[in-house]
Protein backbone atom coordinates (compact mmCIF):
# COMPACT_ATOMS: atom_id res chain seq x y z
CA UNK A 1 -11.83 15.93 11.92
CA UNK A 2 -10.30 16.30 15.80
CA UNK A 3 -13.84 16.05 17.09
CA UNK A 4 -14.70 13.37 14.58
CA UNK A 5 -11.82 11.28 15.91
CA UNK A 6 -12.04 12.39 19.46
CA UNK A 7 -15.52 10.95 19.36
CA UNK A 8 -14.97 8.03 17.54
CA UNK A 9 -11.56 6.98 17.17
CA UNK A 10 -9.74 7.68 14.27
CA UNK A 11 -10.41 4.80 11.69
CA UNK A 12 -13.65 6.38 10.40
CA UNK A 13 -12.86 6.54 7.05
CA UNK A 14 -13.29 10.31 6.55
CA UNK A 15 -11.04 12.01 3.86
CA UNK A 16 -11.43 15.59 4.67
CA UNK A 17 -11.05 17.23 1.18
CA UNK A 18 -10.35 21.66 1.92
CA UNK A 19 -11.47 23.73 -0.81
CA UNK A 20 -10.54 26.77 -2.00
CA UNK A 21 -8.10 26.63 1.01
CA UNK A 22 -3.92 25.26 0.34
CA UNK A 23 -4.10 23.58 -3.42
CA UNK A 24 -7.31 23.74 -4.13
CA UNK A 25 -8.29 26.67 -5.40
CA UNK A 26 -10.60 25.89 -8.44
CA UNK A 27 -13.67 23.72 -9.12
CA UNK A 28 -11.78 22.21 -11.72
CA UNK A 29 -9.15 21.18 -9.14
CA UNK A 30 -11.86 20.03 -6.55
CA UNK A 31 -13.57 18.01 -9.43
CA UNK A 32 -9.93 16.58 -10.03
CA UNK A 33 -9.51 15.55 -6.51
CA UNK A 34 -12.67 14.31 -5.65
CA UNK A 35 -12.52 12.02 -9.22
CA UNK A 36 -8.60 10.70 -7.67
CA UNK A 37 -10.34 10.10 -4.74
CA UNK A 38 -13.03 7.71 -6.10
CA UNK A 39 -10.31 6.45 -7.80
CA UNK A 40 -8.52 5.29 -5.04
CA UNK A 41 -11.64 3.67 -3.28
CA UNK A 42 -11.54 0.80 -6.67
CA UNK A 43 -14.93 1.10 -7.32
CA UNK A 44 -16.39 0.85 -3.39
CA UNK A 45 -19.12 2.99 -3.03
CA UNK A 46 -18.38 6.82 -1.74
CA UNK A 47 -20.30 9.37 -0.27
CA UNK A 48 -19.57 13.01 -0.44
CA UNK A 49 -21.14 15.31 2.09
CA UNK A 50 -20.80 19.17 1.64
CA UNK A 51 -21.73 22.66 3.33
CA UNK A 52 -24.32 24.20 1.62
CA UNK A 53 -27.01 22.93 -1.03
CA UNK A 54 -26.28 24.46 -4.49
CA UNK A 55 -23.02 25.92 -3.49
CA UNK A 56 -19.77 25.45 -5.47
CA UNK A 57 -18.25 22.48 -3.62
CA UNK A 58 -22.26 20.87 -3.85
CA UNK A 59 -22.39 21.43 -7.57
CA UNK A 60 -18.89 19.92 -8.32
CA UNK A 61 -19.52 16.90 -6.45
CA UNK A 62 -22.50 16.45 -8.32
CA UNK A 63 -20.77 16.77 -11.32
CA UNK A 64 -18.50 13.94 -10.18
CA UNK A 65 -21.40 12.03 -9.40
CA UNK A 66 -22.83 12.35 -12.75
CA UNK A 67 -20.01 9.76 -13.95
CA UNK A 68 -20.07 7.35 -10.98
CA UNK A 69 -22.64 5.09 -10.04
CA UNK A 70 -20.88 4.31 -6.85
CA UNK A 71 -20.80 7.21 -5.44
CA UNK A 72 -23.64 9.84 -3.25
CA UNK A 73 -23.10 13.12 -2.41
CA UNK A 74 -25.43 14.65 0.70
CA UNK A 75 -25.92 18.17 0.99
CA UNK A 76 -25.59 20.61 4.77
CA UNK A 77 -23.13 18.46 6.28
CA UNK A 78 -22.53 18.98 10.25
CA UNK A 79 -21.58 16.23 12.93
CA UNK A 80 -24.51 14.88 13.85
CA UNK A 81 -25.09 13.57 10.56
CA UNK A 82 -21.34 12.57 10.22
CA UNK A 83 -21.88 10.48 13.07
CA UNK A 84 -24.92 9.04 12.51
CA UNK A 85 -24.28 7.95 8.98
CA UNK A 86 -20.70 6.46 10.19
CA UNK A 87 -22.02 4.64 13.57
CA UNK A 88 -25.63 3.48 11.10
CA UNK A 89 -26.11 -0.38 11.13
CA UNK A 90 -28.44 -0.09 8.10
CA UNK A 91 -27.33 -2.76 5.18
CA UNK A 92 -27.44 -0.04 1.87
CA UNK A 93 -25.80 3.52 1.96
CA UNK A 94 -29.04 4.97 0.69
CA UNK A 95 -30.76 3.20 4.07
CA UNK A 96 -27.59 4.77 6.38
CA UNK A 97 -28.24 8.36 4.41
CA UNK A 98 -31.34 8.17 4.62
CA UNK A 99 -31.30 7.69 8.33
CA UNK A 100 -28.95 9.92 9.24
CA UNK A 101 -30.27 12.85 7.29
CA UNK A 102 -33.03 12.22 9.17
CA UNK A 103 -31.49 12.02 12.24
CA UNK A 104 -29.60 14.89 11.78
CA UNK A 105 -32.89 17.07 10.88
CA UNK A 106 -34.36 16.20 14.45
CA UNK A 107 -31.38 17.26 16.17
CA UNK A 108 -31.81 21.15 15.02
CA UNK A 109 -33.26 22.74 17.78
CA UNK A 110 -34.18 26.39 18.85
CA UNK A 111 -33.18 26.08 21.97
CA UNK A 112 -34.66 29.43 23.00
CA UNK A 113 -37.85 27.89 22.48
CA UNK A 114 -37.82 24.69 24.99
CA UNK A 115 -36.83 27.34 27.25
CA UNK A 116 -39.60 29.96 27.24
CA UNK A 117 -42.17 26.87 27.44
CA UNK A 118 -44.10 26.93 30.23
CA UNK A 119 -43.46 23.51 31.32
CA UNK A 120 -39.61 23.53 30.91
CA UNK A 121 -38.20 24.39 34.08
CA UNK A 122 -34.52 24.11 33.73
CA UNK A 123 -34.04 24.05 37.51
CA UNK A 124 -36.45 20.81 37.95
CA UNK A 125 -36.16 18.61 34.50
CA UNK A 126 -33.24 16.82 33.19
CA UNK A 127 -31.31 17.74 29.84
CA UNK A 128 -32.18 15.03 28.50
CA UNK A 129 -36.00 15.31 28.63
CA UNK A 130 -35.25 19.16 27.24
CA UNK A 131 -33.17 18.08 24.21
CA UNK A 132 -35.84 15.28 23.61
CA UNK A 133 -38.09 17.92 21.62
């Protein structure tokens, strides 16, 4: 959340939720807290994003999203796609996913690979024609 805020101030919206960490320790109590939490928003839409695809957290939100209309939950969560989807200009939520899961997707790079190419010389091109790829 630091970097999140760092980088873009810190009215994003964001509600970090921790669990399995503090008082959170079952997905009974993460199902509780992510329901209070929709609760709270009075029926505006809300989008979950979690760690890993089928994992506990993933499979509670979905549970949660089984009873809300208004609310998305997107799966391998990491800052580029935090930012993107916050910073999106695109009208729906399932537009601004939708583009920042994709943008997110291009931004995983093995480095190692731009390196060994032949025409990357580090010493004569830019980073940003490297990080282009």
């Amino acid at each position: 959340m630091n970097s999140l805020s760092l980088l873009i101030g810190d009215e994003h919206g964001v509600t970090p939720v921790c669990a399995y960490d503090g008082d959170i320790v079952t997905t009974e109590q993460l199902e509780q807290t992510l329901e209070n939490l929709i609760a709270q928003a009075n029926g505006e839409e809300v989008v979950v994003f979690t760690d890993l695809l089928g994992g506990s957290i993933n499979n509670s939100a979905a549970k949660v999203l089984m009873r809300h209309r208004h609310v998305f939950v997107v799966a391998g969560v990491n800052m580029t796609l935090l930012l993107e989807f916050l910073l999106c200009e695109e009208e729906s939520t399932d537009a601004a996913i939708t583009y920042a899961t994709n943008a997110a997707r291009e931004s995983i790079v093995f480095i190692n690979t731009l390196i060994t190419q032949p025409s990357a010389d580090l010493q004569g091109e830019s980073h940003d024609q490297i990080s282009a790829h």
